[in-house]
C-alpha atoms as a PDB file:
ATOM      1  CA  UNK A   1      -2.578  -1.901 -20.717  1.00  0.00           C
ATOM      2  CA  UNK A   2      -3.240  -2.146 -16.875  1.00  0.00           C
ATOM      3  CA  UNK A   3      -0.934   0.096 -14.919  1.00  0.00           C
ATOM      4  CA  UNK A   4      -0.018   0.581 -11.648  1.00  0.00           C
ATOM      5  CA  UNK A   5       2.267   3.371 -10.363  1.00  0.00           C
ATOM      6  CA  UNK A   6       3.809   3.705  -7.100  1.00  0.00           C
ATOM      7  CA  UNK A   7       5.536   6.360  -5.640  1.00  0.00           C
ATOM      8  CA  UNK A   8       6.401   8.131  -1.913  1.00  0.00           C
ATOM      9  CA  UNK A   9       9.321   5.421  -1.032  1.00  0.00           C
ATOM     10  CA  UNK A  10      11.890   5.865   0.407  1.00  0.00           C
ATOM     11  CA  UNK A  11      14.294   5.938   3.860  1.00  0.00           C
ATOM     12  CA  UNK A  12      13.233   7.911   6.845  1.00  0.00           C
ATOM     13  CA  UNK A  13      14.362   7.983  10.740  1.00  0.00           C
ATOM     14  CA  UNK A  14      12.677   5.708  12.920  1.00  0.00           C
ATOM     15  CA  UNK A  15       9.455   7.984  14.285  1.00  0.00           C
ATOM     16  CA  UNK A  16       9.306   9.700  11.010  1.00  0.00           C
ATOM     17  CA  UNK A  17       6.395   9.829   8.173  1.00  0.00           C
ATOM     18  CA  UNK A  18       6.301   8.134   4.732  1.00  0.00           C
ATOM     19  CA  UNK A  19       2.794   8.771   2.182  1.00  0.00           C
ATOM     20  CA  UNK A  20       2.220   6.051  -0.611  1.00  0.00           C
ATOM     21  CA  UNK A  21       0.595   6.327  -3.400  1.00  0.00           C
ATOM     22  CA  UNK A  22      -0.635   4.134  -6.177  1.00  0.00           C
ATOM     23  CA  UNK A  23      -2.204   5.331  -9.004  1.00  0.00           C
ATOM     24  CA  UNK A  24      -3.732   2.365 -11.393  1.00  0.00           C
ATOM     25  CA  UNK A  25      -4.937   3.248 -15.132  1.00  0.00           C
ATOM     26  CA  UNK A  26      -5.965   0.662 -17.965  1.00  0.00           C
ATOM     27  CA  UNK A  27      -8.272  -1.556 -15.673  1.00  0.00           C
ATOM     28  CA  UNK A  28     -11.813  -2.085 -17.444  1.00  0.00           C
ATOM     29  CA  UNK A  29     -13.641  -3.767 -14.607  1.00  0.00           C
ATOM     30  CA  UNK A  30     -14.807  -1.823 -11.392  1.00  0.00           C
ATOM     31  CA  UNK A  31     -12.427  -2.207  -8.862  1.00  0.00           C
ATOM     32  CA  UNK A  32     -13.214  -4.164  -5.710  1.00  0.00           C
ATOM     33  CA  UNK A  33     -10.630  -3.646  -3.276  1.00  0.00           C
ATOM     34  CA  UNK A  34      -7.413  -1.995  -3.165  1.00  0.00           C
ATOM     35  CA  UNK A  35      -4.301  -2.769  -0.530  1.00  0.00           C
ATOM     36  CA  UNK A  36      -0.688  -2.526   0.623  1.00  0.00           C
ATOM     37  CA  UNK A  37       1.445  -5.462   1.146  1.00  0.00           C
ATOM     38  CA  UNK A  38       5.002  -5.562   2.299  1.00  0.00           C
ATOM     39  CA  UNK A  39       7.617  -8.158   2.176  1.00  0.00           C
ATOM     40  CA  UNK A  40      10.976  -7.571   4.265  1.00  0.00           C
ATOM     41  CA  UNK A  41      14.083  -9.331   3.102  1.00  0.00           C
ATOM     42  CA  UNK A  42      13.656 -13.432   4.052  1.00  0.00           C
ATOM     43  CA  UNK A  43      10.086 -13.129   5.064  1.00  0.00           C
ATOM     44  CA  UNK A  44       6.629 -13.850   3.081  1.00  0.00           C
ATOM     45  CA  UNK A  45       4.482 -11.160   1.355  1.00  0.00           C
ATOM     46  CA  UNK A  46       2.149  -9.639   4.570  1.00  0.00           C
ATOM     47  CA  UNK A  47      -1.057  -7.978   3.629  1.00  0.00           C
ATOM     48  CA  UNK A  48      -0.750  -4.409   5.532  1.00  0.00           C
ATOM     49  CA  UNK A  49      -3.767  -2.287   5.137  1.00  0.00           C
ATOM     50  CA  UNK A  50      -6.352  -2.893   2.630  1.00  0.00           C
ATOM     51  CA  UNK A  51     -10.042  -0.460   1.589  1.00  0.00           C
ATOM     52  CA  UNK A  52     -13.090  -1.612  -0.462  1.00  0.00           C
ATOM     53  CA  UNK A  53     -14.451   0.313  -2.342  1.00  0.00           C
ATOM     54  CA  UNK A  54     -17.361   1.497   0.169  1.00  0.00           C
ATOM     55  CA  UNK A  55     -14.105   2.600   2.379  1.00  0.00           C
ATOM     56  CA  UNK A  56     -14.068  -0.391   4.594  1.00  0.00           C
ATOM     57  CA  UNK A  57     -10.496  -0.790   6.208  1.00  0.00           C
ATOM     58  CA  UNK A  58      -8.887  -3.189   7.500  1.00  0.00           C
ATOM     59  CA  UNK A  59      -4.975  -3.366   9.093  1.00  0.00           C
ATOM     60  CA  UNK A  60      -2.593  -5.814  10.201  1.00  0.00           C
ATOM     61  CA  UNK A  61      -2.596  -5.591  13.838  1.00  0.00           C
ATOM     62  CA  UNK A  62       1.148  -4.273  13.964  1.00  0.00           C
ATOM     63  CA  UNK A  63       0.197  -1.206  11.880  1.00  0.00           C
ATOM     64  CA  UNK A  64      -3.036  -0.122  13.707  1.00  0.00           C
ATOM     65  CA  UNK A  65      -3.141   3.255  15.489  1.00  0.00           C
ATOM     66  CA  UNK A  66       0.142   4.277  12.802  1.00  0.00           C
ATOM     67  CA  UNK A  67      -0.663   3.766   9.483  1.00  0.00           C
ATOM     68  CA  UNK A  68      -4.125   4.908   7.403  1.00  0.00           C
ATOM     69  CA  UNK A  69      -4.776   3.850   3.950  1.00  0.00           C
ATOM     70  CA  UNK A  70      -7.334   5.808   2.012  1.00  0.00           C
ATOM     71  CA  UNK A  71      -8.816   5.851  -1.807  1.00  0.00           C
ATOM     72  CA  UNK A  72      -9.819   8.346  -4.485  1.00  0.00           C
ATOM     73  CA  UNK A  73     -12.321   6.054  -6.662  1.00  0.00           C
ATOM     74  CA  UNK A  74     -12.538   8.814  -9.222  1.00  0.00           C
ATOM     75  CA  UNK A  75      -8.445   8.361 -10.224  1.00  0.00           C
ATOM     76  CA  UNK A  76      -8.489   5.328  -9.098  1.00  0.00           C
ATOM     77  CA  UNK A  77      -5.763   5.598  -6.424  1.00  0.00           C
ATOM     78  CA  UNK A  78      -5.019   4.298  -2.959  1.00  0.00           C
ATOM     79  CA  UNK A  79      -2.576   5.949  -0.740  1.00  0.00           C
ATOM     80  CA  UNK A  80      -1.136   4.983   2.770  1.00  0.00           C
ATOM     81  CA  UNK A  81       0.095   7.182   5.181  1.00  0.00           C
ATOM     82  CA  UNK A  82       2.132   5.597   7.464  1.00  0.00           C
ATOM     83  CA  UNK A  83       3.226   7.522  10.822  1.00  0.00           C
ATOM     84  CA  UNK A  84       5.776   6.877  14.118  1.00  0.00           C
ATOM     85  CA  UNK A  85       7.387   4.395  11.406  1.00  0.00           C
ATOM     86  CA  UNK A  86       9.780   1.782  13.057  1.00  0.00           C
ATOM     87  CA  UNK A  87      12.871  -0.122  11.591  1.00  0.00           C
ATOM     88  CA  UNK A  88      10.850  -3.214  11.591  1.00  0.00           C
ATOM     89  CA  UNK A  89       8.580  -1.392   8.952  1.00  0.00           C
ATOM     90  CA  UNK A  90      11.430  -1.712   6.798  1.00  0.00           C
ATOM     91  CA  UNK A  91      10.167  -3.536   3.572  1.00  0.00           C
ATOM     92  CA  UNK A  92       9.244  -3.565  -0.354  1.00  0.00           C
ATOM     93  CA  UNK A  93       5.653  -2.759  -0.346  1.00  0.00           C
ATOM     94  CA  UNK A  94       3.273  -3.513  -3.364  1.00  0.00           C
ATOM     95  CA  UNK A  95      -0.375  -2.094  -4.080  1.00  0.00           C
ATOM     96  CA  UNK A  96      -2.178  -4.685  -4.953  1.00  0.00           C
ATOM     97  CA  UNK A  97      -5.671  -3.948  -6.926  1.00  0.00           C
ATOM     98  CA  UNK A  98      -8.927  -6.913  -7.146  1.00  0.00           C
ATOM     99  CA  UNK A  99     -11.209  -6.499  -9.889  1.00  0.00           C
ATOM    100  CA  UNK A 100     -14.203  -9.196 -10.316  1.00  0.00           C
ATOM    101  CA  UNK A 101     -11.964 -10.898 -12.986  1.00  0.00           C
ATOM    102  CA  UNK A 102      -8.276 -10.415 -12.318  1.00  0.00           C
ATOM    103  CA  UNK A 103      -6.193  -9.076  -9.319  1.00  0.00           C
ATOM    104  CA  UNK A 104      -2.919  -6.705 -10.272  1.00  0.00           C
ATOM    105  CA  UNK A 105       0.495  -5.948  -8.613  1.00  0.00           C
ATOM    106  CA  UNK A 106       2.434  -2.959  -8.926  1.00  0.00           C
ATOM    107  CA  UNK A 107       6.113  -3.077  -8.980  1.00  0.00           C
ATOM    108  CA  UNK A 108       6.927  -2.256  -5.535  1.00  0.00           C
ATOM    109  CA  UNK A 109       8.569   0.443  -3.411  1.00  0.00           C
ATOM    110  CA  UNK A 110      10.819   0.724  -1.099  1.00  0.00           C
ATOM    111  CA  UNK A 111      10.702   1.713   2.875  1.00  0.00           C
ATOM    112  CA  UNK A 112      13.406   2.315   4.754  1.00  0.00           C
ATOM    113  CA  UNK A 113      13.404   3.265   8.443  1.00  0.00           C
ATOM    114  CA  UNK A 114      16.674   3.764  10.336  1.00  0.00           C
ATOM    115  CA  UNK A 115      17.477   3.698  13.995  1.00  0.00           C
END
């Protein structure tokens, strides 16, 4: 049974620091790329960051400069650090894993950033 686990949510002052993680188990096929998405109440799913599996990045341009994503291929985990967080970061985000066959969602997290 695929799994993915997410965990580091949560509410922080604007200018503060979150760390995501994502930790996926039960996935057969090699895993292509792995990436953070965000959706704030009454807007669309965004992608945010997103790493192949050579470590490849790539960022929506209102995140560059403040938040980093990274992997661990050998647990199968993607993290994102986010820093000099701002209200407007204030969303659900959801790791999202591609495999050659199937792509998988985890259940989402919280963020939080007051003024």
């Amino acid at each position: 049974q695929v799994q993915l686990v997410e965990s580091g949510g949560g509410l922080v002052q604007a200018g503060g620091s979150l760390r995501l993680s994502c930790a996926a188990s039960g996935i057969i096929f090699s895993i292509n790329v792995m990436g953070w998405y965000r959706q704030a109440p009454g807007k669309q799913r965004e992608l945010v960051a997103g790493i192949t599996s050579r470590g490849y990045t790539n960022y929506t341009d209102s995140v560059k400069g403040r938040f980093t994503i990274s992997r661990d291929n050998a647990k199968n985990t993607v993290y994102l650090q986010m820093n000099s967080l701002k209200p407007e970061d204030t969303a659900v985000y959801y790791c999202n894993v591609e495999t050659m066959r199937m792509e998988y969602w985890g259940q989402g997290t919280q963020v939080t950033v007051s003024t």
